[in-house]
N, C-alpha and C. Protein backbone atom coordinates (compact mmCIF):
# COMPACT_ATOMS: atom_id res chain seq x y z
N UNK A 1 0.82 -1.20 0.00
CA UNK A 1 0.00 0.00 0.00
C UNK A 1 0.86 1.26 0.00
N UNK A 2 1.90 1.25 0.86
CA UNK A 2 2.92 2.19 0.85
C UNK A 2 3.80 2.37 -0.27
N UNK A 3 4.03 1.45 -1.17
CA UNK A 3 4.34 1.49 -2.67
C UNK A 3 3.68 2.07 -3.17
N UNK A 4 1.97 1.88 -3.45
CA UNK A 4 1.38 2.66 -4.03
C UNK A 4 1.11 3.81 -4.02
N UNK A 5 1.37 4.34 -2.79
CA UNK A 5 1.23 6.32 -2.53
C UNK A 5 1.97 6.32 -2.87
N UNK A 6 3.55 5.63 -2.97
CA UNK A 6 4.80 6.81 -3.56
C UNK A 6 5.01 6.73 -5.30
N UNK A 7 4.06 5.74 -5.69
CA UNK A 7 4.12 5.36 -6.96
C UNK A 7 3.05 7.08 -7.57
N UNK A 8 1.78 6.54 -6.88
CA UNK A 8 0.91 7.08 -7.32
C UNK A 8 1.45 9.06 -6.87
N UNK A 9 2.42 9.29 -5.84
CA UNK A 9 2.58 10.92 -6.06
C UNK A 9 3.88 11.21 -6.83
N UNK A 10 4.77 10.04 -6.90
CA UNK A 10 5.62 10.76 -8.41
C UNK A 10 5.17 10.73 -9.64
N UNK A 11 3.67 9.80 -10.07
CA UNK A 11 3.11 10.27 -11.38
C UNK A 11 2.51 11.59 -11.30
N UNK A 12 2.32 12.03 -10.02
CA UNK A 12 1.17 13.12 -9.87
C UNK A 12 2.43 14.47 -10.31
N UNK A 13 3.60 14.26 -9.24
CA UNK A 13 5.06 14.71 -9.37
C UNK A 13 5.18 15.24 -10.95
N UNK A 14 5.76 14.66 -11.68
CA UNK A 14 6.09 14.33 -12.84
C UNK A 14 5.30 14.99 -13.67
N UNK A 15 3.59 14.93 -13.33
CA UNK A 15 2.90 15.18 -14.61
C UNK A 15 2.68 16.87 -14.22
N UNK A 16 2.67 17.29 -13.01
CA UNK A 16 3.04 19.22 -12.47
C UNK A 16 3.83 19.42 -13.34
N UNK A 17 5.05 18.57 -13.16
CA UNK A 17 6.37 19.22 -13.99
C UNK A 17 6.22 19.33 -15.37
N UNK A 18 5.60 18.38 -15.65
CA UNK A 18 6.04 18.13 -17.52
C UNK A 18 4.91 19.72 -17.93
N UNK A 19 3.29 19.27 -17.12
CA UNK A 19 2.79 20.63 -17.60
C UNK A 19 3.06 22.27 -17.23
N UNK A 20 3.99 22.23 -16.56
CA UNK A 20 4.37 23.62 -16.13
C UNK A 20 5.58 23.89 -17.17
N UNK A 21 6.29 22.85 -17.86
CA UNK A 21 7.60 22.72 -18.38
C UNK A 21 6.47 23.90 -19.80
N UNK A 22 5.76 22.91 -19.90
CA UNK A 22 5.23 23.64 -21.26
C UNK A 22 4.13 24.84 -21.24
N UNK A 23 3.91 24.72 -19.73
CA UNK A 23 3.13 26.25 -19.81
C UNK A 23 4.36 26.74 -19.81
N UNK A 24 5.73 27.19 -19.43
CA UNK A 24 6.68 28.21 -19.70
C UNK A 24 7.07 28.05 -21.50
N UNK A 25 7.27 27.06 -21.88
CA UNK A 25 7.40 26.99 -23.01
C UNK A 25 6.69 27.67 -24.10
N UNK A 26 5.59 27.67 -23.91
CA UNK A 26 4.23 28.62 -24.85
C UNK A 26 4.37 29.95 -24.34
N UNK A 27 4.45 30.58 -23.24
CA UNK A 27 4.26 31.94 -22.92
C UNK A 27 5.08 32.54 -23.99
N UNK A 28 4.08 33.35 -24.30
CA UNK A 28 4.72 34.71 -25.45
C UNK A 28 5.26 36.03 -24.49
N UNK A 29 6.09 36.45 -24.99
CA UNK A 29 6.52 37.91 -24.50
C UNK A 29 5.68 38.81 -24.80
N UNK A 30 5.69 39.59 -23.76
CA UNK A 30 4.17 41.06 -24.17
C UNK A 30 4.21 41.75 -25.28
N UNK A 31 3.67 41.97 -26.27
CA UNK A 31 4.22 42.90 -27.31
C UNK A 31 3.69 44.22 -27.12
N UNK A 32 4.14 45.58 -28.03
CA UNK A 32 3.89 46.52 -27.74
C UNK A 32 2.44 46.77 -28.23
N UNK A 33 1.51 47.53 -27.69
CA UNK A 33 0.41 48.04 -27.78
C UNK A 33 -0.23 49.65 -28.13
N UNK A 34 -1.14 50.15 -28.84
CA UNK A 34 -1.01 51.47 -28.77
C UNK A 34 -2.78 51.15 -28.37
N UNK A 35 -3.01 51.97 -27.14
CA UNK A 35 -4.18 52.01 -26.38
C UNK A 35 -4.87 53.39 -26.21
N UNK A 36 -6.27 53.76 -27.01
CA UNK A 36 -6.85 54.79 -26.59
C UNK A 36 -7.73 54.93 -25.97
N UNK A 37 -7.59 55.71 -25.12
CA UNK A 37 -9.19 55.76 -24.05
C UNK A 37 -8.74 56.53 -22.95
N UNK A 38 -9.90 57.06 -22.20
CA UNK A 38 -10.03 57.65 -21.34
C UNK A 38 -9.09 57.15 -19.88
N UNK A 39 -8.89 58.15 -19.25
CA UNK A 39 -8.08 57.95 -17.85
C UNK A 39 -9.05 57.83 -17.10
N UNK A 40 -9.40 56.95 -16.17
CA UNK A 40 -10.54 56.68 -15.14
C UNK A 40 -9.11 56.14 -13.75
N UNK A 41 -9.96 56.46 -12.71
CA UNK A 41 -9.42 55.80 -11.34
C UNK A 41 -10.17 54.54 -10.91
N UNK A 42 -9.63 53.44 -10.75
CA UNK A 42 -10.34 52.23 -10.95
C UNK A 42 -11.19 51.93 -9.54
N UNK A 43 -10.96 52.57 -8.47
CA UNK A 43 -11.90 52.20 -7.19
C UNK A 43 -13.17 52.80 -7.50
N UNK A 44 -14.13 54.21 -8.45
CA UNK A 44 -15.23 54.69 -8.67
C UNK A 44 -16.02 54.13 -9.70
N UNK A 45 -14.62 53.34 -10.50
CA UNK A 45 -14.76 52.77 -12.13
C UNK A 45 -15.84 51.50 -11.57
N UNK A 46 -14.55 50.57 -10.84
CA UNK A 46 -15.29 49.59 -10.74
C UNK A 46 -16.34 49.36 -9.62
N UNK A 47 -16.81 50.60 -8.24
CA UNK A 47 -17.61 50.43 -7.69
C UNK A 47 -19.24 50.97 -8.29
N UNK A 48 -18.84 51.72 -9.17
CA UNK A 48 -19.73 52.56 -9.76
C UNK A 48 -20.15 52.67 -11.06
N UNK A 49 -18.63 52.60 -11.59
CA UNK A 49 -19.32 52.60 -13.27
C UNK A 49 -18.88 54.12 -13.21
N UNK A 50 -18.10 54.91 -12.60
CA UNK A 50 -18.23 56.55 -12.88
C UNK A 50 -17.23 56.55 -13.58
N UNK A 51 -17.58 57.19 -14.74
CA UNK A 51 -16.51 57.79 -15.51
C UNK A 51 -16.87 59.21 -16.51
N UNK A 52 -16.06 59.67 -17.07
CA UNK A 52 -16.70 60.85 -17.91
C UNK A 52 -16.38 62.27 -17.01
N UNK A 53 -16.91 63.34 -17.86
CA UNK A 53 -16.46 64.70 -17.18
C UNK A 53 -17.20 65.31 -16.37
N UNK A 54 -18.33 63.83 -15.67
CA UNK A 54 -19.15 64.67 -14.85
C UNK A 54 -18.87 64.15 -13.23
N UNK A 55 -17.54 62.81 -13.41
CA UNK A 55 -16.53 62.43 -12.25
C UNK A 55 -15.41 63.10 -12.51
N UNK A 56 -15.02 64.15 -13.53
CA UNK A 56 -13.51 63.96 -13.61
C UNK A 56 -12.89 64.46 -12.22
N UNK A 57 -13.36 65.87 -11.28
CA UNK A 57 -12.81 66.44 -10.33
C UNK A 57 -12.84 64.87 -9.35
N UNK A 58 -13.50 64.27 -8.67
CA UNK A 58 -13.28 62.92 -8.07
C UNK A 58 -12.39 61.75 -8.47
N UNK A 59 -12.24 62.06 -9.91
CA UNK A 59 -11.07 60.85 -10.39
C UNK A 59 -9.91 61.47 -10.17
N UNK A 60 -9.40 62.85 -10.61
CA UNK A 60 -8.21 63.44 -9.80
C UNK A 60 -8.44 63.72 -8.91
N UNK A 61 -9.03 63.72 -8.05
CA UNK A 61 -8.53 63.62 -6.42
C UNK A 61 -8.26 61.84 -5.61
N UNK A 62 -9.23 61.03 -6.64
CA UNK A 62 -8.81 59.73 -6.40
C UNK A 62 -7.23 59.43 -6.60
N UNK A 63 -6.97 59.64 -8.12
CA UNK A 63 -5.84 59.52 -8.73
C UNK A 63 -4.74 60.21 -7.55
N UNK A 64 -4.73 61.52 -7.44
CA UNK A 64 -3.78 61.89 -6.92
C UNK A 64 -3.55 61.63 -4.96
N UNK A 65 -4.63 60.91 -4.62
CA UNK A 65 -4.43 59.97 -3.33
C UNK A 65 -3.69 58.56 -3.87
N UNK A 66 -3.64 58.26 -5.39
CA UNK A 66 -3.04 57.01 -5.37
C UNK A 66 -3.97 55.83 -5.28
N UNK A 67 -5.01 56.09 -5.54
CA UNK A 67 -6.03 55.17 -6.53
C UNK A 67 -5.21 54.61 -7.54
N UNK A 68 -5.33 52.97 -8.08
CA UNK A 68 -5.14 53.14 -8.77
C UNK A 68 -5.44 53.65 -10.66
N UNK A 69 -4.60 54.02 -11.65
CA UNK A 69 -5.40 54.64 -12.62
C UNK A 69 -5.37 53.87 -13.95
N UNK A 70 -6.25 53.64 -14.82
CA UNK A 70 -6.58 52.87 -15.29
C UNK A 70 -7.15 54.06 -17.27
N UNK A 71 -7.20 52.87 -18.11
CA UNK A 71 -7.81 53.21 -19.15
C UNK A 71 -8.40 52.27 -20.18
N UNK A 72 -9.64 53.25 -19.97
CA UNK A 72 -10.94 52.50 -20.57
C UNK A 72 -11.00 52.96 -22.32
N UNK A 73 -11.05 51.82 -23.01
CA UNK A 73 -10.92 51.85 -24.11
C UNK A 73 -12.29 52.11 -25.09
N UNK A 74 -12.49 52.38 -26.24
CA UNK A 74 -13.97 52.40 -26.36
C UNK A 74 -14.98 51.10 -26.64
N UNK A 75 -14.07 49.88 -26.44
CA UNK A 75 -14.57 48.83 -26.57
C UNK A 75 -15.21 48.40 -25.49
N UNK A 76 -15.05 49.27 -24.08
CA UNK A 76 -15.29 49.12 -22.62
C UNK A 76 -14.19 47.79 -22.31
N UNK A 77 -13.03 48.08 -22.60
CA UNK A 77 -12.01 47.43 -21.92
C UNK A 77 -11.18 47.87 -21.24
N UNK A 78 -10.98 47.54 -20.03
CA UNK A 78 -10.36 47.99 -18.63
C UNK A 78 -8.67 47.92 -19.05
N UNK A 79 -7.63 48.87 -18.72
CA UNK A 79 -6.16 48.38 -18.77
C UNK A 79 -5.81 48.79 -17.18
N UNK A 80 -5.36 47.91 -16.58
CA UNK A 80 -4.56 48.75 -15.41
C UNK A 80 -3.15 49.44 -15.69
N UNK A 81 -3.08 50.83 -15.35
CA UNK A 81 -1.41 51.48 -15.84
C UNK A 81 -0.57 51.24 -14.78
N UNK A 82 0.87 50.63 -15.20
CA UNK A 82 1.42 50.10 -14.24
C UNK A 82 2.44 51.32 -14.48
N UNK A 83 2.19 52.51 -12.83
CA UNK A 83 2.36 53.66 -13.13
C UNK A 83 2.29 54.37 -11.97
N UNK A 84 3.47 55.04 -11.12
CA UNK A 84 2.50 55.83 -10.20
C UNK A 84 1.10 56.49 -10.31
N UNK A 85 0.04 56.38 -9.63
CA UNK A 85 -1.15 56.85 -10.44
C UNK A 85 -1.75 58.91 -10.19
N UNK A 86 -0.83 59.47 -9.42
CA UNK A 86 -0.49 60.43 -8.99
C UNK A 86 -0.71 61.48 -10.28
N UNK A 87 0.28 61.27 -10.87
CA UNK A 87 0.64 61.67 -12.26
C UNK A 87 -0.08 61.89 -13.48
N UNK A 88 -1.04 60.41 -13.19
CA UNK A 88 -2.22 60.63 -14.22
C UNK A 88 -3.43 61.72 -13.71
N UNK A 89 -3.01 62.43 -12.56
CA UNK A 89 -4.98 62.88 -11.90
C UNK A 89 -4.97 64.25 -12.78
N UNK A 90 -3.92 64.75 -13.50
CA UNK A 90 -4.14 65.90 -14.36
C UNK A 90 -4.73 65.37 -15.93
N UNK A 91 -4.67 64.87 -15.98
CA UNK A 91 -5.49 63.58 -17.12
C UNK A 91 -6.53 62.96 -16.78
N UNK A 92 -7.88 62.96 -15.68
CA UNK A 92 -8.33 62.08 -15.75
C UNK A 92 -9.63 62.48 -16.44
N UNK A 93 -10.39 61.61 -16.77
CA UNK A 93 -11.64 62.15 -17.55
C UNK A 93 -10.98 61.93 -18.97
N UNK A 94 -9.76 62.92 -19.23
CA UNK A 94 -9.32 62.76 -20.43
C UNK A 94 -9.00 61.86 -21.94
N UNK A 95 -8.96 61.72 -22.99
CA UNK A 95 -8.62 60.83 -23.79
C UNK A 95 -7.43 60.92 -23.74
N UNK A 96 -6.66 60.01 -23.92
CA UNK A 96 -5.18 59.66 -24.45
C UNK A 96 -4.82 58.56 -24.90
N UNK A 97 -3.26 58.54 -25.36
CA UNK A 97 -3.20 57.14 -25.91
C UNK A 97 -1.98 56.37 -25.09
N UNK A 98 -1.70 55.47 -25.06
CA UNK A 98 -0.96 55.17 -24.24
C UNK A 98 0.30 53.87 -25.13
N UNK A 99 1.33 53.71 -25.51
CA UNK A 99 1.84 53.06 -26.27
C UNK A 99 2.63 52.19 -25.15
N UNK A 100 2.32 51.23 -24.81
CA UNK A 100 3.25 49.80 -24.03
C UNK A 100 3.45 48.73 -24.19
N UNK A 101 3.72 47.84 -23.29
CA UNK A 101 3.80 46.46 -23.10
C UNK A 101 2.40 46.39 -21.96
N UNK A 102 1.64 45.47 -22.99
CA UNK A 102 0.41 44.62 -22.33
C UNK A 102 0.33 43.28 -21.83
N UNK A 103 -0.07 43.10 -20.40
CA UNK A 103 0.11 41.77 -20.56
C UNK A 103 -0.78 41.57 -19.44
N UNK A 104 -1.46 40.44 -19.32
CA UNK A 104 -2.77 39.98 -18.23
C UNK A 104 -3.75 41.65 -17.75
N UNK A 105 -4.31 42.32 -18.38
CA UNK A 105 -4.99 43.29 -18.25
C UNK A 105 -4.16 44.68 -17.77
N UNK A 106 -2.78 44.44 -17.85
CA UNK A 106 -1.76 45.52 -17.42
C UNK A 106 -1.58 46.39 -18.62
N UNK A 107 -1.13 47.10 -18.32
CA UNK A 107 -0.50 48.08 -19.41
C UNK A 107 0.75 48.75 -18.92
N UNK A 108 1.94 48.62 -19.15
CA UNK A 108 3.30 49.21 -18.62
C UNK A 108 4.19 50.49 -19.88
N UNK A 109 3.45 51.53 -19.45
CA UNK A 109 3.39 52.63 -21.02
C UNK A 109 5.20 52.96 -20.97
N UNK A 110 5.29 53.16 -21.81
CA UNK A 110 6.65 53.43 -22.72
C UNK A 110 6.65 55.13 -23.09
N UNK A 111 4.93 55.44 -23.76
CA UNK A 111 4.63 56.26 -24.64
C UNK A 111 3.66 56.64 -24.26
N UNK A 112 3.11 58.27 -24.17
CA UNK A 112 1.83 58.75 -23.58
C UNK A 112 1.62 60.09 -24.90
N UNK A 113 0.66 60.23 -25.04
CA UNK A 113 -0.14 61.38 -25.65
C UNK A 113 -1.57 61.84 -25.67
N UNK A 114 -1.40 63.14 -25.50
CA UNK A 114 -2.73 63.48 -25.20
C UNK A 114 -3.27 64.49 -26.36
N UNK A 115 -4.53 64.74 -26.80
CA UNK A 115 -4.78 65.64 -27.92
C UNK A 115 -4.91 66.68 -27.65
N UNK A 116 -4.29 67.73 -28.24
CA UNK A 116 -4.30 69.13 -28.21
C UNK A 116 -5.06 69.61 -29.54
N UNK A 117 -6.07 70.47 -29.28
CA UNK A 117 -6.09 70.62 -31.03
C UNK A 117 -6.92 69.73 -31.33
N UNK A 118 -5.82 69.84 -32.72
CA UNK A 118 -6.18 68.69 -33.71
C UNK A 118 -5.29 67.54 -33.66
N UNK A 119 -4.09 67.81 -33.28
CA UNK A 119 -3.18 67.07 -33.06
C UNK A 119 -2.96 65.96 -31.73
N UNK A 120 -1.63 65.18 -31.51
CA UNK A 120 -1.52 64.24 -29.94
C UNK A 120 -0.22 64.88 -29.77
N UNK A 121 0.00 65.02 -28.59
CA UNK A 121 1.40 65.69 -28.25
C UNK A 121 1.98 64.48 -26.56
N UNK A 122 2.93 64.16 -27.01
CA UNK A 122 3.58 63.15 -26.34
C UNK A 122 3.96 64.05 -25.10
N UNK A 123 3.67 63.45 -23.98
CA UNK A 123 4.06 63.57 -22.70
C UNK A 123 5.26 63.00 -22.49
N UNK A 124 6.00 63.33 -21.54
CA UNK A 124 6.86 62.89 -20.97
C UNK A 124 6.80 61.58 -20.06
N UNK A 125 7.30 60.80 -19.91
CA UNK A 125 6.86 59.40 -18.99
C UNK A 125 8.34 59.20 -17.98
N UNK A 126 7.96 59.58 -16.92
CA UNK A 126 9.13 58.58 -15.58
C UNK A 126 8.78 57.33 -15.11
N UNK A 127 9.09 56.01 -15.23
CA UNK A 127 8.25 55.06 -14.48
C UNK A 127 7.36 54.56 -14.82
N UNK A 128 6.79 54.72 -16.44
CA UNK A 128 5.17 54.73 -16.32
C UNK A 128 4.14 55.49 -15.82
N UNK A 129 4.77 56.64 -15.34
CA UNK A 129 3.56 57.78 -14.89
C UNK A 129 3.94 59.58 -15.25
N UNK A 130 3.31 59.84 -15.93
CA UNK A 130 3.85 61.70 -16.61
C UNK A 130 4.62 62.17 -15.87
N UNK A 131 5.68 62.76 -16.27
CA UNK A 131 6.43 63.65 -15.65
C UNK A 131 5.79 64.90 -14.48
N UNK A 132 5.51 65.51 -13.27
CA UNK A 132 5.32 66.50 -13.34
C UNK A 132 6.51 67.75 -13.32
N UNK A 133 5.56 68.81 -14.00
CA UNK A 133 6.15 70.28 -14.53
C UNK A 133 7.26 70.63 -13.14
């Protein structure tokens, strides 16, 4: 009987390994992304659904307590910015685009722009979160 538990947990052993061998094997590297949508703070987002310019003064004051900040795409897809979220509360409400590495609902921006105009004018990025002035 004692044969058989040690039989029966190195197949169990063995078969963790072989499938973890090949979940690392398949994982793809994040590729870069260019993401547009609005800056929302995700604690009003997701308790509420608030977003738009009739939360924006509450999303920067969320944001700049360090909520974290997030962007909603127009497909209604959530990104979390992996970003001090401080940085974004002069942006929130706002459209922008955000150019990164995506990966499991993250977004780790490289590249930020916001529209002026007619035009997008690239922000500055420390860290993943805008420079401030």
């Amino acid at each position: 009987m004692k044969k058989n538990s040690i039989v029966t947990f190195l197949v169990i052993l063995m078969t963790c390994v072989f499938i973890n061998a090949q979940d690392e094997s398949t994982k793809q590297k994040p590729k870069d992304v260019l993401i547009e949508g609005e800056v929302i703070d995700l604690s009003c987002f997701t308790s509420r659904g608030a977003i738009g310019e009739g939360h924006k003064s509450c999303a920067a004051r969320c944001l700049a307590r360090g909520i974290p900040a997030g962007i909603l795409d127009k497909d209604g897809n959530v990104f979390v910015i992996v970003g001090a979220s401080p940085g974004y509360s002069a942006y929130a409400a706002q459209t922008i685009r955000l150019n990164g590495q995506v990966e499991n609902g993250r977004i780790s921006p490289k590249k930020m722009e916001v529209i002026k105009g007619k035009s997008w004018k690239e922000i500055s990025l420390q860290g993943g979160s805008p420079k401030s002035d």
